[in-house]
Protein backbone atom coordinates (compact mmCIF):
# COMPACT_ATOMS: atom_id res chain seq x y z
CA UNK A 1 3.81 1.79 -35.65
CA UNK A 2 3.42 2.51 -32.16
CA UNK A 3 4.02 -0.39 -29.36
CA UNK A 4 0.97 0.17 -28.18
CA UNK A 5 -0.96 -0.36 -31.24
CA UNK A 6 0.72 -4.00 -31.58
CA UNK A 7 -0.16 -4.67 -27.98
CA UNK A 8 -2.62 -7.93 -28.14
CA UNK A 9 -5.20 -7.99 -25.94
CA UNK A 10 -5.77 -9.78 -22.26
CA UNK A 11 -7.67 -12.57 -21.40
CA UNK A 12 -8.76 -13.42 -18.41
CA UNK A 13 -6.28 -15.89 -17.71
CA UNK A 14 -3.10 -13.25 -18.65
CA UNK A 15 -4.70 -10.91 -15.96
CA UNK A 16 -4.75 -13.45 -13.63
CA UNK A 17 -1.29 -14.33 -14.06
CA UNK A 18 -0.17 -10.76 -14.46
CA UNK A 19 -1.59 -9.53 -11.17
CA UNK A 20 -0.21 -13.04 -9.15
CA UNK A 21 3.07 -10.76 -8.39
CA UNK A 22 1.00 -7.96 -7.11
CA UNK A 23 -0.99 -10.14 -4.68
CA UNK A 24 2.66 -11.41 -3.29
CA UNK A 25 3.16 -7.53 -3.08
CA UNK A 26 -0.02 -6.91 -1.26
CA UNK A 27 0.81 -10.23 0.89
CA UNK A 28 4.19 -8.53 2.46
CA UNK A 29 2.61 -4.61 2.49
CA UNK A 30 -0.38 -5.66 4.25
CA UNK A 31 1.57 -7.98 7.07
CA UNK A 32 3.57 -5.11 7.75
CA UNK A 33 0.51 -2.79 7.71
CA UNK A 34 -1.21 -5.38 10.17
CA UNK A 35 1.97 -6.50 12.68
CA UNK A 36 4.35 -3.62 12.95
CA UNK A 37 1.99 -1.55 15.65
CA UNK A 38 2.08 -4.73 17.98
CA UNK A 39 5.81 -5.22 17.51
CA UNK A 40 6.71 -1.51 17.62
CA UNK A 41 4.52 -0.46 20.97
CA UNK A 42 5.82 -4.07 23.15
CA UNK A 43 9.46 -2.18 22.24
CA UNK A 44 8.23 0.92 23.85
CA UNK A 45 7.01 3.11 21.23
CA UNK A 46 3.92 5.35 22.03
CA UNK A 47 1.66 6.63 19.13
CA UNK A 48 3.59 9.45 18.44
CA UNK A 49 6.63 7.75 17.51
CA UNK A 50 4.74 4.96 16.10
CA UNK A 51 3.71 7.40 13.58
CA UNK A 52 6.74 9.11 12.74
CA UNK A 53 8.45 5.31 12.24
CA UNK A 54 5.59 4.92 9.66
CA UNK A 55 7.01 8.40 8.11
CA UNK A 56 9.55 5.25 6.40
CA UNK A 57 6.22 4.66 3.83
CA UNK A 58 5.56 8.92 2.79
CA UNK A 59 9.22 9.14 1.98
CA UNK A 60 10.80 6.31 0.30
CA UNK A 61 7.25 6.88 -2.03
CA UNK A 62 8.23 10.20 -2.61
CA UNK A 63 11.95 9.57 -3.32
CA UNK A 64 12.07 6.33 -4.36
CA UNK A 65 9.00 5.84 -6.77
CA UNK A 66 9.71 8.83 -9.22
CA UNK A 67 13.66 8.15 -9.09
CA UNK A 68 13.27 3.84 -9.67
CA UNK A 69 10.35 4.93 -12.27
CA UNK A 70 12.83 7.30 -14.45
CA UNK A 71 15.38 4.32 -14.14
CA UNK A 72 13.24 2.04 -15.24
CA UNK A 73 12.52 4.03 -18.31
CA UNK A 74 15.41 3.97 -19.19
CA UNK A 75 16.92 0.56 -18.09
CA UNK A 76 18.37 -1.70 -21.30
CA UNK A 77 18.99 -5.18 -20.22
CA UNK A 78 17.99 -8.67 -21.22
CA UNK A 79 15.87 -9.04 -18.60
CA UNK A 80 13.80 -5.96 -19.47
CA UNK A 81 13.10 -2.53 -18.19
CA UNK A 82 10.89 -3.65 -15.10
CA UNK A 83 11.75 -6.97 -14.06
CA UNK A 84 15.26 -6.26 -12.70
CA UNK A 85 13.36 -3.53 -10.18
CA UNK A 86 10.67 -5.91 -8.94
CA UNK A 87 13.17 -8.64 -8.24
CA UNK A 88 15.41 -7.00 -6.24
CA UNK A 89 12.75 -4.92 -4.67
CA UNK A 90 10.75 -8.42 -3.52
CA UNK A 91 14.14 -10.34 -2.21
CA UNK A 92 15.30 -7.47 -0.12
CA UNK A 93 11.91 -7.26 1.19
CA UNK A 94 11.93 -10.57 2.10
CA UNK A 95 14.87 -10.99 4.42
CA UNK A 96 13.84 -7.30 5.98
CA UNK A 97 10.51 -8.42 6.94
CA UNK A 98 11.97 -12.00 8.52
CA UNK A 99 14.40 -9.90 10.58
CA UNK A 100 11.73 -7.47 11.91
CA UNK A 101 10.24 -9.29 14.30
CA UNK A 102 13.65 -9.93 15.92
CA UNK A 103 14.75 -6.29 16.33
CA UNK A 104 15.30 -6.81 20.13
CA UNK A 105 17.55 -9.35 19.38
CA UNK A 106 19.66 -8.07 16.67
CA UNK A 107 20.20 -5.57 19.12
CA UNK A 108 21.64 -7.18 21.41
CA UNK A 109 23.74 -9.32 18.66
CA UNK A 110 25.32 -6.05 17.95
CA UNK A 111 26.03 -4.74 21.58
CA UNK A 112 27.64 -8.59 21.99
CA UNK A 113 29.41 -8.11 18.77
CA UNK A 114 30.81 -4.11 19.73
CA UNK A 115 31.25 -5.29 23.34
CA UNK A 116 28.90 -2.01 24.10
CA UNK A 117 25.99 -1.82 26.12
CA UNK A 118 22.95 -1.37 23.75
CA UNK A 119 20.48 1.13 25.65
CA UNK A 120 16.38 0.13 25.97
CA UNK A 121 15.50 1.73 23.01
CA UNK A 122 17.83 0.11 20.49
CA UNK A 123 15.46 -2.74 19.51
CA UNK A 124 13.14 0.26 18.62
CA UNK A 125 15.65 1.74 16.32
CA UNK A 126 17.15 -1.42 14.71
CA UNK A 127 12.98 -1.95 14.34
CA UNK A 128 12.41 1.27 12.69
CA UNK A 129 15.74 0.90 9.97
CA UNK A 130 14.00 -2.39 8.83
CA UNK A 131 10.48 -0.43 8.49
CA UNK A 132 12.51 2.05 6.44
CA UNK A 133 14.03 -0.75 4.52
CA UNK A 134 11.27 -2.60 3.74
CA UNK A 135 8.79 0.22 2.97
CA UNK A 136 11.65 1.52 0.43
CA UNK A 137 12.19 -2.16 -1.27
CA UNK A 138 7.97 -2.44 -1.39
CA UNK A 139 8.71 0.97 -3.70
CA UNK A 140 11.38 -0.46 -5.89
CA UNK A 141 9.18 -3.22 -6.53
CA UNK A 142 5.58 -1.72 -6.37
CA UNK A 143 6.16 1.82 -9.22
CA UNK A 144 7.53 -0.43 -12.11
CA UNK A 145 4.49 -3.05 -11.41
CA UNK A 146 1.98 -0.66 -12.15
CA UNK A 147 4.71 0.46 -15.23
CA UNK A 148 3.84 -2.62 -16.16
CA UNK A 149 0.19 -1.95 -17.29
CA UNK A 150 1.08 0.61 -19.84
CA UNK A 151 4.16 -1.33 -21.12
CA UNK A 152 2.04 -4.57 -21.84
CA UNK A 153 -1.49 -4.06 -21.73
CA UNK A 154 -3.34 -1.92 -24.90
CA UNK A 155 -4.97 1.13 -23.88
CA UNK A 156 -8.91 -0.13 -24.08
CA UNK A 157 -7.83 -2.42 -21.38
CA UNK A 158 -6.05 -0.16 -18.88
CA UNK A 159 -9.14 -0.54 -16.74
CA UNK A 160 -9.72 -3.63 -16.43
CA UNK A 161 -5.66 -4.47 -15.42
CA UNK A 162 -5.95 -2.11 -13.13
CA UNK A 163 -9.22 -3.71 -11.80
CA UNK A 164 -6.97 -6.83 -11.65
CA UNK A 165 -4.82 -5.22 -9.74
CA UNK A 166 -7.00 -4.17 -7.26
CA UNK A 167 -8.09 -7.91 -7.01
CA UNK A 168 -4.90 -9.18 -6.12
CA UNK A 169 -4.63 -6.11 -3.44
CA UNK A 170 -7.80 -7.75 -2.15
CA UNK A 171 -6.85 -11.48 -2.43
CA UNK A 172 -3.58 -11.05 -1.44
CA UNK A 173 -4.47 -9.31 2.13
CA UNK A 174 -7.69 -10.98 2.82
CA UNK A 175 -4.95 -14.54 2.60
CA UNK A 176 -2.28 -12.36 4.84
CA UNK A 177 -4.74 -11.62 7.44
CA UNK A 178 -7.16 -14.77 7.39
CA UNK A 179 -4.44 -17.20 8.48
CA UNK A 180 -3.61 -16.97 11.54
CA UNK A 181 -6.85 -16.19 13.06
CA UNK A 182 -8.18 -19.22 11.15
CA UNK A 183 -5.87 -21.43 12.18
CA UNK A 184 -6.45 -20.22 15.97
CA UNK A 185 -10.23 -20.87 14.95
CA UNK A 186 -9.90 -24.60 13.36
CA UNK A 187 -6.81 -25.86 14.82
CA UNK A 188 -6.44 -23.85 18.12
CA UNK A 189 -3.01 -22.92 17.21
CA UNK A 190 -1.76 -19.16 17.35
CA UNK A 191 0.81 -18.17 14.92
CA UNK A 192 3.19 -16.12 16.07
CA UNK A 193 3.86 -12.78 14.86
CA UNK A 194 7.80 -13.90 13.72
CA UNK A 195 6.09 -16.75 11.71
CA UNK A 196 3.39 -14.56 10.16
CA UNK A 197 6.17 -12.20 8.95
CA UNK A 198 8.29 -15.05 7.64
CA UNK A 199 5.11 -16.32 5.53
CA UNK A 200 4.75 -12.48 4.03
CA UNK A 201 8.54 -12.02 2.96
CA UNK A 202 8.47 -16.21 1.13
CA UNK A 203 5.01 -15.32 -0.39
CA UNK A 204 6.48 -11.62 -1.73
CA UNK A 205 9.42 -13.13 -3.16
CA UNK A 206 8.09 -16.78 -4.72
CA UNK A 207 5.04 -14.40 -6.47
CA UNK A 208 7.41 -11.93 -7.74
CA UNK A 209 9.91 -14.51 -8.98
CA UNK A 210 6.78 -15.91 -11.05
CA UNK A 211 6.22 -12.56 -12.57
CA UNK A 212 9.31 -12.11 -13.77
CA UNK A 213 9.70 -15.49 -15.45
CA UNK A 214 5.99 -15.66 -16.91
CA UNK A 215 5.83 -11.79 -17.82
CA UNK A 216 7.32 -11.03 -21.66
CA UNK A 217 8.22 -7.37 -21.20
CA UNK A 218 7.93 -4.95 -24.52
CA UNK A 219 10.77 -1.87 -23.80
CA UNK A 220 10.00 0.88 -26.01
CA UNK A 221 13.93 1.22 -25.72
CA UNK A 222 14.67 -2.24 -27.34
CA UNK A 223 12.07 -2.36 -29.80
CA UNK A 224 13.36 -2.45 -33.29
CA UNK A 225 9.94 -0.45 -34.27
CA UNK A 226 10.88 2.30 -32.03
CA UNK A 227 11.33 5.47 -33.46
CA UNK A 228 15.24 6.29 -33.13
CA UNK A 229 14.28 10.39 -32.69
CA UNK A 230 11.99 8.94 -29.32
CA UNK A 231 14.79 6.41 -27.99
CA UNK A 232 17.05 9.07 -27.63
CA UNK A 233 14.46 11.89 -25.90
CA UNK A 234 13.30 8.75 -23.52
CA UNK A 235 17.23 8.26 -22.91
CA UNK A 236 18.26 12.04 -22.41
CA UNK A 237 15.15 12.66 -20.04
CA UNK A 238 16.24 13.51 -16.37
CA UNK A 239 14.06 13.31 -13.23
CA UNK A 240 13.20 16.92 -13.31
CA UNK A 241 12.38 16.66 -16.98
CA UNK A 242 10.01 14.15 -16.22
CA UNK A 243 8.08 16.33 -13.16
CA UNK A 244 7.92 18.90 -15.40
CA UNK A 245 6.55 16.88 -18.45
CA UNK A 246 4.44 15.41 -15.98
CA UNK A 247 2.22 18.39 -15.45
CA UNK A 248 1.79 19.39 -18.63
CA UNK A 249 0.43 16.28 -19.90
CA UNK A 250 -3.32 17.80 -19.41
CA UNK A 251 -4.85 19.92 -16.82
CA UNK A 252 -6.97 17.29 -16.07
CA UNK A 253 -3.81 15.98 -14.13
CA UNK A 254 -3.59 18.44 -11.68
CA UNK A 255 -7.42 17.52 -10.42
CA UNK A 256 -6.52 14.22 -10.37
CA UNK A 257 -3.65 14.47 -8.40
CA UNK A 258 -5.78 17.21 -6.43
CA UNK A 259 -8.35 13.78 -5.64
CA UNK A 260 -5.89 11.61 -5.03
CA UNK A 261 -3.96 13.88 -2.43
CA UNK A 262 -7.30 14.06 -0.17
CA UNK A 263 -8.25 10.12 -0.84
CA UNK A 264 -4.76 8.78 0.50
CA UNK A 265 -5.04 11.39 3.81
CA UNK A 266 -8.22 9.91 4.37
CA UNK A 267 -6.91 5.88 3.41
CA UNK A 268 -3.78 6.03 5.48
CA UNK A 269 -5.98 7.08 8.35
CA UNK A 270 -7.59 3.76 7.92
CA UNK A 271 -4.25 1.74 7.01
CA UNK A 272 -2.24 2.73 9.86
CA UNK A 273 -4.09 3.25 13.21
CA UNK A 274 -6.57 0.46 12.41
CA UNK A 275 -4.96 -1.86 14.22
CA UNK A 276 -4.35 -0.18 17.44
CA UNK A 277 -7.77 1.03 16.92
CA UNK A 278 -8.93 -2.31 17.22
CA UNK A 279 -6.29 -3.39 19.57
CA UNK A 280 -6.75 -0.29 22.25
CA UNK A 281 -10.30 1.43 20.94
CA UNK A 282 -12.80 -1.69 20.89
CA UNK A 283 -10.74 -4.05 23.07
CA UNK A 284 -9.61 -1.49 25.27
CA UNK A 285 -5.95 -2.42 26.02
CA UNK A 286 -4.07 -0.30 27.55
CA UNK A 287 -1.19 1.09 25.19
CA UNK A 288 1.09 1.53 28.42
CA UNK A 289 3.14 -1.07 28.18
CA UNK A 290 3.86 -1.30 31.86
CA UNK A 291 0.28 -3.09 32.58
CA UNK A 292 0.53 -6.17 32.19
CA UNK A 293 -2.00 -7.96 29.90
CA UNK A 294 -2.61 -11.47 29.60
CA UNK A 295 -0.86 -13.00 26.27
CA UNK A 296 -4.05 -14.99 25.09
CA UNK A 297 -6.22 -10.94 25.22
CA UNK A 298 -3.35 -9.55 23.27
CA UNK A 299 -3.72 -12.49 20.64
CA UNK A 300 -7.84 -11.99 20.11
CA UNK A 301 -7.58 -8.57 19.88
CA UNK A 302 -4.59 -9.23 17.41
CA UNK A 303 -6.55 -11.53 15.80
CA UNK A 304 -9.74 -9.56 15.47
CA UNK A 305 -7.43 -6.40 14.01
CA UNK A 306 -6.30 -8.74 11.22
CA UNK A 307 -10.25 -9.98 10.66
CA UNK A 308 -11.40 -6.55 10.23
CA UNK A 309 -9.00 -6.06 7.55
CA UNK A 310 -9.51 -9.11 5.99
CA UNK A 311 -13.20 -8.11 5.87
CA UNK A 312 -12.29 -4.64 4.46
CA UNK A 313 -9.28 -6.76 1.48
CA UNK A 314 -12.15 -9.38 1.01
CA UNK A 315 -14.87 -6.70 0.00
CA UNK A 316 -12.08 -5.08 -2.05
CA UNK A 317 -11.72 -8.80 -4.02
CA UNK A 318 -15.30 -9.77 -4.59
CA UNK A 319 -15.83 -5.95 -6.05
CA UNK A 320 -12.31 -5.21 -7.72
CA UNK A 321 -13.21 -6.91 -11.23
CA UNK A 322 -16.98 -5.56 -11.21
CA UNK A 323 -15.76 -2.16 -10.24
CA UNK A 324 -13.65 -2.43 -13.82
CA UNK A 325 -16.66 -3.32 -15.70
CA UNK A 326 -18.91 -0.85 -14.16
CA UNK A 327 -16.21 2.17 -14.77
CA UNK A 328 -16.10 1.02 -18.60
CA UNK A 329 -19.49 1.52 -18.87
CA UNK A 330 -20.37 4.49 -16.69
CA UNK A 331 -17.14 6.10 -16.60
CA UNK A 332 -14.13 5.59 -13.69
CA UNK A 333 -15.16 9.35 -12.07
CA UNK A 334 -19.11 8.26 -11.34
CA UNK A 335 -17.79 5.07 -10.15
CA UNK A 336 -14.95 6.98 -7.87
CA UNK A 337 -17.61 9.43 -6.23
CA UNK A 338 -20.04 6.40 -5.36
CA UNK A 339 -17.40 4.67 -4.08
CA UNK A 340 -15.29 7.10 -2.19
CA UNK A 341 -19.11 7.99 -0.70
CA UNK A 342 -19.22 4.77 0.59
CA UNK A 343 -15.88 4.96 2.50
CA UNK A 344 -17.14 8.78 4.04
CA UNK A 345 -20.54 6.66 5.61
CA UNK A 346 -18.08 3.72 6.98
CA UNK A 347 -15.63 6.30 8.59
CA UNK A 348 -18.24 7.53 10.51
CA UNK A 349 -20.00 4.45 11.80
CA UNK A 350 -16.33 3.28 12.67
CA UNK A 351 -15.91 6.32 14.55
CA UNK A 352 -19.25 6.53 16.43
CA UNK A 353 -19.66 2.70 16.86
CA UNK A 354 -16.27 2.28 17.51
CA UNK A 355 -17.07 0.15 21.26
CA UNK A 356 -19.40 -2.20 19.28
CA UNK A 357 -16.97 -5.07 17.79
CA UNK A 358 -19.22 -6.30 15.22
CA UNK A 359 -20.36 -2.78 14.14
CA UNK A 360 -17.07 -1.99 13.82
CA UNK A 361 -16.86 -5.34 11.33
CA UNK A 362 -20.05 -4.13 9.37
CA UNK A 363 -18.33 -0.35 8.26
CA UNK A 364 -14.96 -2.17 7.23
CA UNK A 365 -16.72 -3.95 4.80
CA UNK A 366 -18.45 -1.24 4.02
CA UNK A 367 -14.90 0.95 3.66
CA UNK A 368 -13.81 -2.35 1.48
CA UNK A 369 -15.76 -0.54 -1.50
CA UNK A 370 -14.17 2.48 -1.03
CA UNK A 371 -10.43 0.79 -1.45
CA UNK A 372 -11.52 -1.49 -4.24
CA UNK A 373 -11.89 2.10 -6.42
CA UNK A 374 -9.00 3.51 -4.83
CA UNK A 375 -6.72 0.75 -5.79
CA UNK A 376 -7.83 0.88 -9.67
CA UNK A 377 -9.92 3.67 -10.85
CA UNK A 378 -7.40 6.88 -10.40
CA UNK A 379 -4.49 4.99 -12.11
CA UNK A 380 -6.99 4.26 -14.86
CA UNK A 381 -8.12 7.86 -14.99
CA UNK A 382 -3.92 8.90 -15.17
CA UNK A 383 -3.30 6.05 -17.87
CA UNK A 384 -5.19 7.91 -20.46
CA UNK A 385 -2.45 10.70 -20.45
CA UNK A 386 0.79 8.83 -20.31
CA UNK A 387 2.86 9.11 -23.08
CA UNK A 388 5.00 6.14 -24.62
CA UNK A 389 8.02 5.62 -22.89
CA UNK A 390 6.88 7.54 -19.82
CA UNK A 391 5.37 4.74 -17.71
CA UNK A 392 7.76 4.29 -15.09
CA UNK A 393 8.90 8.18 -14.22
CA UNK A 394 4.89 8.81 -14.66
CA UNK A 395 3.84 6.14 -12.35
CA UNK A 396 6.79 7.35 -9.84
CA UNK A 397 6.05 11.30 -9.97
CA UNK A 398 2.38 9.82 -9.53
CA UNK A 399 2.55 8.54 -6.35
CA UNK A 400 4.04 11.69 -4.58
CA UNK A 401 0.22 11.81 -4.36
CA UNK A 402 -0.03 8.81 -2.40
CA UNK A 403 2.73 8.94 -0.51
CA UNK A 404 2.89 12.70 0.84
CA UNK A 405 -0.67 12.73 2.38
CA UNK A 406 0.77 9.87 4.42
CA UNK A 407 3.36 12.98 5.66
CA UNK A 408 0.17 14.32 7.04
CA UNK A 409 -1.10 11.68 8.86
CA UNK A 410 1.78 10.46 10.49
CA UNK A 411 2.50 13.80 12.33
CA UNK A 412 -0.12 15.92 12.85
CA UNK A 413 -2.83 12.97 12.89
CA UNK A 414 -0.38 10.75 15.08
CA UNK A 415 -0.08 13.78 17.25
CA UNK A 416 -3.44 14.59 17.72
CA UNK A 417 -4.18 10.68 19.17
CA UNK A 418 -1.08 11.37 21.30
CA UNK A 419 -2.49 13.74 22.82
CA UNK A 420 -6.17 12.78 22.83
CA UNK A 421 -5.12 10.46 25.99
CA UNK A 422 -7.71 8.82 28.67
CA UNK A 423 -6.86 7.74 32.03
CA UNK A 424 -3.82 9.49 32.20
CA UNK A 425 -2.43 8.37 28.93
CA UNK A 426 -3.12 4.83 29.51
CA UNK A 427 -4.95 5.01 25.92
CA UNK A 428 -5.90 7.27 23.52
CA UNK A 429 -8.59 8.35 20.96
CA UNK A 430 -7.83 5.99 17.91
CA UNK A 431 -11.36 6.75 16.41
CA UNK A 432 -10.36 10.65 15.76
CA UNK A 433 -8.37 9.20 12.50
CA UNK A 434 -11.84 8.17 11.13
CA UNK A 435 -13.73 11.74 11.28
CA UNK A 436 -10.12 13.26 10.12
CA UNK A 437 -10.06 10.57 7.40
CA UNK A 438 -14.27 11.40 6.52
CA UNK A 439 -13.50 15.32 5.97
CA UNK A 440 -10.88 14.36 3.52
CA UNK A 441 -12.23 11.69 1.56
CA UNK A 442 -15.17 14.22 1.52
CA UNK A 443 -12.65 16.75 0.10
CA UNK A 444 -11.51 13.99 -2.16
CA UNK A 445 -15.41 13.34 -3.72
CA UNK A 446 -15.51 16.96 -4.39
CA UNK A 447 -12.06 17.10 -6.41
CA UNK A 448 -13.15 14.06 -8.24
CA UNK A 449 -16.68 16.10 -9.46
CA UNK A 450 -14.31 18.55 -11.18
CA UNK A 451 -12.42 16.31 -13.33
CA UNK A 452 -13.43 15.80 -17.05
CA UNK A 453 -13.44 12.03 -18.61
């Protein structure tokens, strides 16, 4: 008998507890989503090079995802397939994201160390290893997660952990971006960006240390039900075995790849130039670094940044679960198209109200439904065709679908707001990533309409 036959079912409780690790995930992901354009830019980097830094994401996705997934697979240890990945993953996070905020000064450590003189851009480049670093350790931790689902969870309820999932995405962001503006609001205290990042890294690693000790992990390799003829094809299976495996599992695959190529163009155009959008678009401040800006207009228009996207992760909460119930009844691709329809309308306002602060609120709510599908719905479309003892490299190969539209964005997007400038290139068109974003999450709707449930 197959594992996933003796699989008992969820209640609401074991999602909740399964998805707290996720949220700690989401916590850290979301703080560097939010904070690393503010840190970046006062080190000198324009939006060009802001972009390519963010290149860090696209790639350790592509590379590290499918490689940590086919490891996973076929990891044999006490502590499991999985759990060994996420706990290293969330602890090297951790430390990475408390040292980011201090890349000027590590700099200067080492020239002090060396006895060298460190040149003006070196904080930038000790800032952009630690992006790399932490976007790669996110990865180790983030592919056997979602492993996870398929390891523990019977099939009937693939949906609804993945709705869970999508929950704690919300939860855990709206929490990462609510406190510090509410604590400016209520106590008339501003958190500083240092202390922010220090709250991400000890909520990442004290949620994934939870997991790991509250999570009983099923291996297909250590289960004495296993067939001995599939232990030894999981074992023997290579990275390249897997890719290829991966695209025969059913040409309804390929489409849903195809959908979620277009959907993470158009969601990283959101995710990454938000907050300068906010920052330099609504508030107008100048990205050139050389004006000088009084500190307390830099911290509202920091602060409003992380309330739009605490808007946009709280939308994604209060709908996550329903979204799970409505695609078991309807089906996930009616639910996706409605959804991803909903993003397409908040893209525009965004980029046609995008001098109007609380329209600008109003679509990123709006975009909030958009995410809530995003986050659950395609990996519960993919679920349906994984085999046993597949998750992890399946997962991995998966999000080279996620991760190399990000390729995309972060060059020829970040290029085009480079050189979109005003005034001389004292700031630049930020709302251009929202009509680029529409046409693909249009794109996206349309690849969606092909695929068969």
């Amino acid at each position: 008998m197959s594992d996933s036959v003796e699989l008992k079912n969820f209640t609401t409780v074991n999602f909740l507890n399964f998805a707290l690790g996720f949220l700690g995930l989401q916590f850290a992901w979301q703080m560097r989503i939010a904070l690393s354009e503010p840190v970046t830019s006062s080190l000198g980097a324009s939006p060009l090079l802001y972009s390519l830094i963010w290149l860090a994401g696209p790639f350790s996705g592509m590379v590290v995802q499918p490689i940590i997934g086919v490891l996973s697979d076929n990891t044999k240890s006490r502590f499991g397939r999985r759990r060994p990945y996420l706990l290293m993953g969330a602890l090297i996070t951790a430390v990475a994201l408390w040292l980011f905020p201090h890349s000027a000064g590590i700099s200067d450590i080492i020239g002090k160390i060396f006895h060298v003189h460190m040149p003006v851009w070196g904080g930038l480049f000790i800032a952009a290893i630690l992006i790399w670093i932490i976007d790669a350790c996110i990865n180790i931790a983030q592919g056997p997660y979602r492993s996870l689902i398929p390891d523990i969870v019977p099939p009937s309820q693939h949906a609804h952990a993945n709705s869970y999932i999508s929950l704690a995405i919300g939860l855990g962001s709206v929490i990462a971006m609510a406190v510090a503006p509410t604590l400016k609001f209520v106590f008339n205290y501003q958190m500083s960006i240092s202390a922010q990042f220090i709250m991400a890294g000890l909520a990442f690693a004290l949620a994934m240390i939870w997991t790991c000790l509250t999570i009983k992990e099923k291996s297909s390799l250590n289960s004495a039900e296993a067939d001995v003829n599939t232990k030894e094809e999981i074992q023997k299976q290579s990275f390249w075995d897997s890719l290829k495996d991966f695209f025969l599992l059913s040409p309804e695959v390929k489409k849903i790849c195809t959908m979620q190529f277009f959907t993470w163009i158009g969601m990283m155009c959101l995710l990454i130039y938000f907050t300068a959008f906010a920052i330099h678009t609504v508030y107008g401040i100048p990205d050139d670094t050389t004006i000088e800006i009084e500190q307390a207009l830099k911290d509202t228009a920091q602060n409003y940044a992380l309330i739009g996207l605490a808007i946009f992760n709280l939308i994604c909460f209060l709908i996550a679960v329903p979204i799970g119930t409505l695609a078991h009844k309807f089906g996930n691709k009616k639910v996706h198209i409605i959804s991803l329809s909903s993003m397409i309308l908040a893209y525009l306002g965004l980029a046609l109200f995008c001098h109007n602060s609380i329209a600008v609120l109003c679509f990123m709510a709006l975009s909030g439904i958009g995410w809530a599908s995003v986050s659950a719905l395609p990996f519960a479309m993919l679920s349906k065709y994984i085999k046993p003892g597949t998750e992890g490299s399946v997962m991995g190969i998966f999000n080279i679908f996620i991760a190399g539209p990000q390729v995309f964005v972060c060059t020829l997007v970040g290029w085009i707001i480079n050189m979109a400038a005003i005034n001389g290139g004292i700031n630049h068109h930020y709302e251009y990533s929202f009509y680029i974003g529409a046409v693909c999450l249009l794109l996206a709707v349309l690849a969606t309409f092909s695929i068969k449930e």
